[in-house]
Protein backbone atom coordinates (compact mmCIF):
# COMPACT_ATOMS: atom_id res chain seq x y z
CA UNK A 1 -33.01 84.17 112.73
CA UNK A 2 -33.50 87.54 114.26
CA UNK A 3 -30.82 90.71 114.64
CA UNK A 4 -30.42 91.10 118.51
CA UNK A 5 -27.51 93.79 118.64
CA UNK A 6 -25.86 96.45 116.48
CA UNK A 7 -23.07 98.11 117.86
CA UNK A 8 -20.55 100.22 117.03
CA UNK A 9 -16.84 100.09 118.48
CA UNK A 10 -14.60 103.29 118.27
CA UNK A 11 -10.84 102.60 117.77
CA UNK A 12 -8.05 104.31 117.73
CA UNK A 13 -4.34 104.13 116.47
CA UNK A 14 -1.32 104.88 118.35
CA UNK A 15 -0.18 106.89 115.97
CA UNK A 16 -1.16 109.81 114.36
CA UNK A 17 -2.28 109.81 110.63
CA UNK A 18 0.12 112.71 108.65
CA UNK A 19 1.69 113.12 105.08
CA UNK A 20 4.80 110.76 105.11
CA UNK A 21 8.16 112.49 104.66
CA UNK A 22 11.07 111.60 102.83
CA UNK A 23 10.21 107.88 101.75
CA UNK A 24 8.77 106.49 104.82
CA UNK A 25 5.03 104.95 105.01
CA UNK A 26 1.80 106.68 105.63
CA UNK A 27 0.59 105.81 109.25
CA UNK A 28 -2.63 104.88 108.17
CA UNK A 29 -6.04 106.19 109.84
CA UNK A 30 -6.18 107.54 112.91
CA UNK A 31 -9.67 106.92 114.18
CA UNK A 32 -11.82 104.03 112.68
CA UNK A 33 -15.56 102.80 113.52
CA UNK A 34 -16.50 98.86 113.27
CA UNK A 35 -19.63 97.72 113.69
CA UNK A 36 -20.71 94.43 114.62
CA UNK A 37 -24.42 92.67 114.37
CA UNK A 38 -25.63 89.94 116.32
CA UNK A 39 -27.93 87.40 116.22
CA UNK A 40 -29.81 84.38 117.77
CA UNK A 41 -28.13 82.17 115.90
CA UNK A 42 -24.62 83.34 117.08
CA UNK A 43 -24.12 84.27 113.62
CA UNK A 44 -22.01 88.23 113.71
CA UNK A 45 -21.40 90.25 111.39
CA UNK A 46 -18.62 92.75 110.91
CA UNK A 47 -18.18 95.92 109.11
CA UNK A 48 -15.49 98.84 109.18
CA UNK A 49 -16.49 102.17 108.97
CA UNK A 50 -14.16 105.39 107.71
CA UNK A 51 -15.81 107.89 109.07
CA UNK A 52 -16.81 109.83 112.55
CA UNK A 53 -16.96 107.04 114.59
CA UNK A 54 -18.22 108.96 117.37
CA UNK A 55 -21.40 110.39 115.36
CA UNK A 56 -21.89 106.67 113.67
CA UNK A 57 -22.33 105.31 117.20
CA UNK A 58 -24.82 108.19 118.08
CA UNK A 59 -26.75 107.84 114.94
CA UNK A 60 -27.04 103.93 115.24
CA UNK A 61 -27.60 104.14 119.05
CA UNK A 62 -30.18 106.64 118.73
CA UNK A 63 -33.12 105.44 120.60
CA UNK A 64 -36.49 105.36 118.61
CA UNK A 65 -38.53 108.38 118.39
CA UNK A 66 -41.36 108.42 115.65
CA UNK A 67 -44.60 106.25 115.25
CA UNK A 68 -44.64 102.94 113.85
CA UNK A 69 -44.90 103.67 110.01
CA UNK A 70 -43.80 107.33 110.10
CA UNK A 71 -40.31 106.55 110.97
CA UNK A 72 -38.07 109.29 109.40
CA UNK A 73 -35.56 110.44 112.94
CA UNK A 74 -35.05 107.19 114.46
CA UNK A 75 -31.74 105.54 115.60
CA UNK A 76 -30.51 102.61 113.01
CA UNK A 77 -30.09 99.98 115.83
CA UNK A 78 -33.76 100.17 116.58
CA UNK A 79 -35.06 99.85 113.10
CA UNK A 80 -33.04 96.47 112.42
CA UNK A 81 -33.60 94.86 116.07
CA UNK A 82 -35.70 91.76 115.69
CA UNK A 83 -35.56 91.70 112.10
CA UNK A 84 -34.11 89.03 109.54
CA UNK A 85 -31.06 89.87 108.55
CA UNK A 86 -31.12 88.07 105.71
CA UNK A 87 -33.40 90.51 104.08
CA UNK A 88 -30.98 92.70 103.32
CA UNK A 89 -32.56 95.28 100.68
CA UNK A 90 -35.73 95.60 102.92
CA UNK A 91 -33.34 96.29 105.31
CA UNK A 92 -31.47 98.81 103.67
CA UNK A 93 -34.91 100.77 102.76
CA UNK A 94 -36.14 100.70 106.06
CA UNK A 95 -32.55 102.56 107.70
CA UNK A 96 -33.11 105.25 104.86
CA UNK A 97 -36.46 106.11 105.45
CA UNK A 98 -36.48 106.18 109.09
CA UNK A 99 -33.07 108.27 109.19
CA UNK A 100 -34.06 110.12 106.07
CA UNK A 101 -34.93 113.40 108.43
CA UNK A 102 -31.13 113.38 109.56
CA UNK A 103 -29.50 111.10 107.10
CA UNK A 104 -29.46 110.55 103.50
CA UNK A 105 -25.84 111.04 103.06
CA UNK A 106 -23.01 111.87 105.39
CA UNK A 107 -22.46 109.75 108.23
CA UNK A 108 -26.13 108.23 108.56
CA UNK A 109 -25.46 106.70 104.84
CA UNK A 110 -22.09 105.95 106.22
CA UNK A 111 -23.60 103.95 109.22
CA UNK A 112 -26.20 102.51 106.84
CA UNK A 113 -23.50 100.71 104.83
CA UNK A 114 -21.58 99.35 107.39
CA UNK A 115 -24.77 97.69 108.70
CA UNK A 116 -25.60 96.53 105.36
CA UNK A 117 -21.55 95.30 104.76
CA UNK A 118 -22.37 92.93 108.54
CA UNK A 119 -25.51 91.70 107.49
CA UNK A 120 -24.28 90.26 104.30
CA UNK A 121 -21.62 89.11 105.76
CA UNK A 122 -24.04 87.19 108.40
CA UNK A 123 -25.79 86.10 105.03
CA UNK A 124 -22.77 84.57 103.90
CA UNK A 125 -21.98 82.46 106.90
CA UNK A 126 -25.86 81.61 107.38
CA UNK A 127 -25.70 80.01 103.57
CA UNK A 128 -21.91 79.23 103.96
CA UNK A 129 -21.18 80.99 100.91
CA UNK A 130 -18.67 84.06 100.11
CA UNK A 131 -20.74 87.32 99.98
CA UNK A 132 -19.83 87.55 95.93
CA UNK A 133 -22.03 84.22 95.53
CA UNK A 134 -24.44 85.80 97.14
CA UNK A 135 -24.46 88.75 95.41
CA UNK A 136 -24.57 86.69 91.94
CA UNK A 137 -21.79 85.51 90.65
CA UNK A 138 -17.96 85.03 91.23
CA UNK A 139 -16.59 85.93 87.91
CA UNK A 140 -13.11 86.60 89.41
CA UNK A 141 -10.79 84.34 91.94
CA UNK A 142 -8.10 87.22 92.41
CA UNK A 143 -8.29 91.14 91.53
CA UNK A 144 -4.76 92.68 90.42
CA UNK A 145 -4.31 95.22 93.35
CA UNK A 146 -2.72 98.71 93.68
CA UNK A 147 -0.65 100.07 96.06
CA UNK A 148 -2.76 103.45 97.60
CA UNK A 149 -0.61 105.70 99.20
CA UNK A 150 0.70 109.25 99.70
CA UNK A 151 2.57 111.49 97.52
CA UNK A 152 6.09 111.82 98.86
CA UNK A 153 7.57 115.43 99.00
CA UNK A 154 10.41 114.69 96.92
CA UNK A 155 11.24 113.06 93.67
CA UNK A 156 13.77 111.13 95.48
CA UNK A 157 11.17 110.08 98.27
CA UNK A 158 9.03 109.83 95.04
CA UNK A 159 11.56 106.89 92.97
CA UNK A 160 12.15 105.06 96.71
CA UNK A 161 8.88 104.82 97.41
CA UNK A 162 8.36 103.70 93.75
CA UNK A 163 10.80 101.26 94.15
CA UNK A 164 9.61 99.41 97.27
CA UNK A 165 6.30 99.24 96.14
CA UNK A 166 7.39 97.44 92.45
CA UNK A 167 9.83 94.83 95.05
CA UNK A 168 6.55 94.29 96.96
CA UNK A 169 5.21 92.73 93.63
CA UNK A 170 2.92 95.14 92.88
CA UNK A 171 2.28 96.30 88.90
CA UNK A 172 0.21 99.75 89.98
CA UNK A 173 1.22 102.31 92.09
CA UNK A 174 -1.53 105.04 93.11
CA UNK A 175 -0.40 108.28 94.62
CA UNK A 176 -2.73 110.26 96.08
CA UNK A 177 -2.86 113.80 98.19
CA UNK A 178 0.42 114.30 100.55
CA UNK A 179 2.44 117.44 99.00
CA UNK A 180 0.49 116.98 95.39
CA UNK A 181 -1.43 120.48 94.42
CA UNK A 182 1.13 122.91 96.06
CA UNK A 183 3.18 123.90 93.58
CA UNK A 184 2.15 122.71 90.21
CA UNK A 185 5.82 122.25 88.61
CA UNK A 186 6.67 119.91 91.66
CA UNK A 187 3.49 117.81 90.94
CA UNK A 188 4.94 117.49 87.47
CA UNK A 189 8.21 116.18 88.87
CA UNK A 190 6.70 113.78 91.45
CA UNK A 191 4.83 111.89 88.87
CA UNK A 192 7.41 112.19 86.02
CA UNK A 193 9.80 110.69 89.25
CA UNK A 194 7.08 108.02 89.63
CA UNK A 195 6.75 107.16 85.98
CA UNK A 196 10.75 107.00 85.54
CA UNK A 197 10.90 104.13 88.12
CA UNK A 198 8.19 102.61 87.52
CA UNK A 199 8.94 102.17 83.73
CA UNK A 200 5.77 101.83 80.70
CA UNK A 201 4.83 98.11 82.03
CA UNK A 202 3.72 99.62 85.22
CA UNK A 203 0.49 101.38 85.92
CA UNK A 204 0.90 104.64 87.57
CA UNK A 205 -2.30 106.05 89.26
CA UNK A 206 -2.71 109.76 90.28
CA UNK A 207 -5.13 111.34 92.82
CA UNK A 208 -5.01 114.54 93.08
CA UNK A 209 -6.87 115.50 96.41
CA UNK A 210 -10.19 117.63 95.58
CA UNK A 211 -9.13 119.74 99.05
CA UNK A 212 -7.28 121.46 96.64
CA UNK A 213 -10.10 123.78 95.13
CA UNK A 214 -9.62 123.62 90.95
CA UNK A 215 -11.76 125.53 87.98
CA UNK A 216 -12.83 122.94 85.58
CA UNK A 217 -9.95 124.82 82.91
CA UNK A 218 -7.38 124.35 86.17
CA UNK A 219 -8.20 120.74 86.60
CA UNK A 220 -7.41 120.25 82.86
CA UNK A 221 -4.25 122.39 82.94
CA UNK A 222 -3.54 120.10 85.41
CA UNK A 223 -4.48 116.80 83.67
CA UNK A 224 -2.57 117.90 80.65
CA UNK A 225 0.92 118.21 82.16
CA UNK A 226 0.17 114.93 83.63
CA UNK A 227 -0.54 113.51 80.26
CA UNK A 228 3.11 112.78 78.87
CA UNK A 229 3.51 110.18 82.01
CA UNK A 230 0.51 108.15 81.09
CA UNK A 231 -1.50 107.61 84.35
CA UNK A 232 -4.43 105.08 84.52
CA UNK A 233 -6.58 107.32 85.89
CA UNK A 234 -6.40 110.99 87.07
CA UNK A 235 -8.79 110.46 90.55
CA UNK A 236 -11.12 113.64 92.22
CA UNK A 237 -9.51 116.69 90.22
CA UNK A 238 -12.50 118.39 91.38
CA UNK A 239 -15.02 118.91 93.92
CA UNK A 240 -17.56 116.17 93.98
CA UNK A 241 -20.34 117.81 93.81
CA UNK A 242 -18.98 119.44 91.09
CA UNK A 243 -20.73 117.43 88.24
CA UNK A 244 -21.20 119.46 85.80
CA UNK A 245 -17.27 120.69 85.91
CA UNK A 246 -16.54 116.57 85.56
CA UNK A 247 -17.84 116.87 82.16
CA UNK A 248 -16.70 119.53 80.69
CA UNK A 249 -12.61 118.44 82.08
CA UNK A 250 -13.73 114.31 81.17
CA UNK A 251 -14.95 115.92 77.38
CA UNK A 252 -11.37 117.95 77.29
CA UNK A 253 -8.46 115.12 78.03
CA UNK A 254 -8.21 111.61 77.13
CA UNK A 255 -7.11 110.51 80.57
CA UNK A 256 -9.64 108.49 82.34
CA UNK A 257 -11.04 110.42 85.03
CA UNK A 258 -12.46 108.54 88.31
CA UNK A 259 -14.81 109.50 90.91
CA UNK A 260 -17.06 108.28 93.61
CA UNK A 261 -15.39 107.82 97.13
CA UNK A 262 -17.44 110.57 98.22
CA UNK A 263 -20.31 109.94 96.00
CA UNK A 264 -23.48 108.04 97.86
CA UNK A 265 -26.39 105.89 97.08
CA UNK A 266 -27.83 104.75 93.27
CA UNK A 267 -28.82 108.32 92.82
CA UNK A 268 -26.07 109.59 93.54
CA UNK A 269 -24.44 107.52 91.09
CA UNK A 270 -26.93 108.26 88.69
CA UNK A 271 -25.00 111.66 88.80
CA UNK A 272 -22.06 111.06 88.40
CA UNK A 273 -23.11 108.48 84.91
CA UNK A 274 -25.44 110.30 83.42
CA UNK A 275 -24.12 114.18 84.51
CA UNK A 276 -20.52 114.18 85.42
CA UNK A 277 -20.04 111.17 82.82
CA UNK A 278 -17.01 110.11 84.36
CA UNK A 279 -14.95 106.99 83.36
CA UNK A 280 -14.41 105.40 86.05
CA UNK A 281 -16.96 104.64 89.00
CA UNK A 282 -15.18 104.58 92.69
CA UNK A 283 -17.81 103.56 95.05
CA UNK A 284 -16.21 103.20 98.67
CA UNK A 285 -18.32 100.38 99.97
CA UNK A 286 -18.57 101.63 103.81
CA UNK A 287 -19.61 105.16 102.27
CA UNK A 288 -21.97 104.47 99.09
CA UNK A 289 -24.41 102.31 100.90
CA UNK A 290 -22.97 99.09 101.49
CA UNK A 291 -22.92 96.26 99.26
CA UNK A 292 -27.02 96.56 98.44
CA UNK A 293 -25.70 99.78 97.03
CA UNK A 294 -22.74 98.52 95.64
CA UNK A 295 -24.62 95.77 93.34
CA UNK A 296 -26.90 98.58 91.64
CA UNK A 297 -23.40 100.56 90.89
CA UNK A 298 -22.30 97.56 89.31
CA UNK A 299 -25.12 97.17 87.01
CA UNK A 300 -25.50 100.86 86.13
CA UNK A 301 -21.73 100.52 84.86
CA UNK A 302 -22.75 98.11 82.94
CA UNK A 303 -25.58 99.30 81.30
CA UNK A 304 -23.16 102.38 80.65
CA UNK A 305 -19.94 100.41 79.62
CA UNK A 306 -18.16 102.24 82.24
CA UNK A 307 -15.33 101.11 84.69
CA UNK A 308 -16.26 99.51 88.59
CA UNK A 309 -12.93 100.28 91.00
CA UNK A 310 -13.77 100.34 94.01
CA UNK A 311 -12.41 102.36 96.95
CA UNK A 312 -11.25 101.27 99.82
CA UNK A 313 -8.63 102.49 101.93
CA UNK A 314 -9.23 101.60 105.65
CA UNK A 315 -8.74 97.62 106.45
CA UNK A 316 -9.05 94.67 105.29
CA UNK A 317 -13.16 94.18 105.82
CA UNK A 318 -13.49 97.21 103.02
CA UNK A 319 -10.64 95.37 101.12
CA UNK A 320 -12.30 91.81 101.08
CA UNK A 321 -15.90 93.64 100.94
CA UNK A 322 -14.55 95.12 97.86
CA UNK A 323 -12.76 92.08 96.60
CA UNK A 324 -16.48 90.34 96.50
CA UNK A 325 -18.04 93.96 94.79
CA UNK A 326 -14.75 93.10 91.80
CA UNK A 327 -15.60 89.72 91.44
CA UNK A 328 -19.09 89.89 91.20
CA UNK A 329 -17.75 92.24 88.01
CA UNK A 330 -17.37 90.82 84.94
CA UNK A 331 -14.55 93.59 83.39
CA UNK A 332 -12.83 93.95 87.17
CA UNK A 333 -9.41 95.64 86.46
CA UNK A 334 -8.00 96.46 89.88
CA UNK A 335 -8.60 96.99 93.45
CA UNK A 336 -7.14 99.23 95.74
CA UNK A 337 -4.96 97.67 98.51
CA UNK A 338 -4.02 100.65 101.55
CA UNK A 339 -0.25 100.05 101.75
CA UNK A 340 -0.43 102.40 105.08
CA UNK A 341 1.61 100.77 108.43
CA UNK A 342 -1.05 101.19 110.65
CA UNK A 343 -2.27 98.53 113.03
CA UNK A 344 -6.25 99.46 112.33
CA UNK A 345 -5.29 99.14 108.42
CA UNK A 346 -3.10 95.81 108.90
CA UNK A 347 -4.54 94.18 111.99
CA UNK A 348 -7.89 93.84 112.36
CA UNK A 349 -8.04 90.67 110.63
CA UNK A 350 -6.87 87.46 112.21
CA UNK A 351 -5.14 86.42 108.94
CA UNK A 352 -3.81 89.80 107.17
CA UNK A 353 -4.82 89.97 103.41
CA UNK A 354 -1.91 89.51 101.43
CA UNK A 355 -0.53 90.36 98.11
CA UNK A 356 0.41 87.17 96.06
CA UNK A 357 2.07 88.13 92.64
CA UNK A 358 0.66 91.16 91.99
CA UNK A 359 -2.98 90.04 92.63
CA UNK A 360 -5.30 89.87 95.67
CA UNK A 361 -7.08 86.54 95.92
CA UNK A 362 -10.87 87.21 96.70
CA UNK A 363 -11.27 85.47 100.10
CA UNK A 364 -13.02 81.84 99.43
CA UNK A 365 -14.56 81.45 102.89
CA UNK A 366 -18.45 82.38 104.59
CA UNK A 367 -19.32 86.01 104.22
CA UNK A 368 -16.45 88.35 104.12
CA UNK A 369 -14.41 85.86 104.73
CA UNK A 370 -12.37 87.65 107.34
CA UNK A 371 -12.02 87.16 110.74
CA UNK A 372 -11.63 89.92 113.20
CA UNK A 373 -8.96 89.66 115.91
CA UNK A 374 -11.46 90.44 118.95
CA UNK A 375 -7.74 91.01 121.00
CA UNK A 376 -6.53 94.09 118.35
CA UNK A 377 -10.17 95.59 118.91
CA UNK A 378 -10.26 95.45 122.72
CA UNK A 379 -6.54 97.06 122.18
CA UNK A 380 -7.22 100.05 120.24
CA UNK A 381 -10.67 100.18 121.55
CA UNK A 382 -11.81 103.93 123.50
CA UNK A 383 -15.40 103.65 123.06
């Protein structure tokens, strides 16, 4: 079996993405990349990609410009055409090294992983096997989910919003950027809102948006007044770069503090284990390096007794790419389910993953076990 075509598909929305007001639902993302590989087998692959679609399709479309051997500036497409995808980690290493000159994180890393999501999920449907068998083990059959959305400008938006969510079935609730990190007393009442409907049997998860710029003392000022409301996690307080400042605030509170959507490849990780010594590891899946990246994550947690969450925010290929990352786990605790209203978050799949008691059941069929609705790409489809 050979790969005979890698492309990438830009879509967008209808409607714009924005902060919801009042109590209403986040839109969802406005612009969102999928890439599909072929093959001679008529096996595909499929992959979503949260990033700039536009530059993805460059960087994979590229044509090829070094030597055989010396590749280091060469478009992805051409460095996977005629290969087996089934060799997935050869695979991987080859698209690093021959984008390493332009890539290495940011959007080439970006493209990388959504490759490497399709090509397992062609290795799943070549053996006929969900990608978490593949990838070792299927520890888990359904991952308790959270609802990810947006902070809502009011306390009242704040106890509505609460309140649908918890009637929706879910036991976690993260809120995340919107109106958080304007005015530090509000922030205070939006959670303590939150945490008031919610009740103590409920999780309540917090991010707080690094585009708010915080001192490692701010972040834990921050953290602190938090504290009495008892989140799960407190999620990108700071910069994420900022590794150093992650220890010193992670050292000072005895909230669990998460990072990683931003974070990239097993060195990156490396960071954020051994420097920022974080609690909780959130590798987004389309941004980390795929699944071959994913894996390593995984077993560096391990070694460290630290927590795997995964991120994943845009459809439901990241959510059922990270449903196999949580049950390959053998301590998952919860995966992050985009309650946005967007047709790009909700529709891409021909059957919509769906919340069941609280839980998200990790897809039983070949590969990712979802499959795309060719008419809702050819709809929002502009490039």
């Amino acid at each position: 079996m050979k790969i005979t075509n890698v492309e990438v598909f830009v879509l967008k929305s209808p409607g714009l993405y924005r902060s919801p007001e009042g109590d209403e639902e986040a839109v969802g993302p406005t612009y969102m990349g999928l890439v599909r590989v072929s093959t001679d087998a008529g096996i595909t692959g499929y992959s979503d990609m949260e990033t700039s679609a536009p530059v993805a399709k460059a960087a994979v479309e590229a044509p090829r410009w070094s030597e055989p051997g010396m590749e280091c500036f060469d478009g992805l497409a051409s460095l996977v055409l005629g290969e087996n995808p089934l060799e997935v980690e050869r695979l991987w290493y080859k698209m690093y090294r021959g984008s390493i000159y332009y890539g290495r994180r940011g959007v080439a890393i970006q493209a990388i992983s959504a490759i490497d999501i399709a090509l397992w999920d062609i290795c799943g449907k070549f053996y006929d096997q969900p990608v978490c068998v593949l990838l070792g083990a299927r520890w888990q059959e359904r991952i308790r989910a959270y609802a990810s959305t947006l902070f809502r400008p009011t306390p009242e938006g704040m106890r509505v919003a609460t309140r649908r969510y918890l009637d929706a079935g879910f036991s976690a609730v993260k809120f995340g950027w919107g109106a958080f990190g304007e005015d530090p007393r509000r922030d205070v009442q939006l959670v303590a809102a939150a945490r008031k409907e919610m009740g103590e049997r409920n999780d309540l998860l917090v991010d707080t948006g690094w585009f708010v710029e915080r001192t490692p003392k701010q972040a834990i000022e921050v953290i602190r007044s938090l504290e009495p409301y008892h989140p799960f996690f407190v999620e990108e307080i700071l910069h994420p770069e900022d590794y150093d400042g992650y220890r010193k605030v992670a050292a000072a509170v005895s909230t669990p503090i998460a990072s990683g959507e931003q974070e990239a490849t097993e060195w990156g990780f490396r960071e954020l284990i051994e420097r920022a010594q974080v609690d909780i590891l959130q590798p987004d899946l389309t941004r980390c390096g795929g699944l071959t990246v994913g894996r390593k994550i995984v077993h560096m947690a391990e070694r460290a007794n630290l927590l795997v969450i995964p991120h994943s925010w845009s459809s439901d290929l990241l959510t059922a790419a990270s449903l196999h990352l949580n049950a390959f786990q053998r301590r998952a605790v919860l995966v992050e389910f985009n309650t946005a209203s967007g047709p790009l978050s909700r529709a891409l799949g021909k059957e919509p993953i769906r919340l069941e008691d609280g839980y998200l059941r990790v897809p039983a069929g070949p590969g990712l076990g979802v499959e795309v609705n060719d008419l809702v790409v050819e709809k929002y489809r502009i490039a």
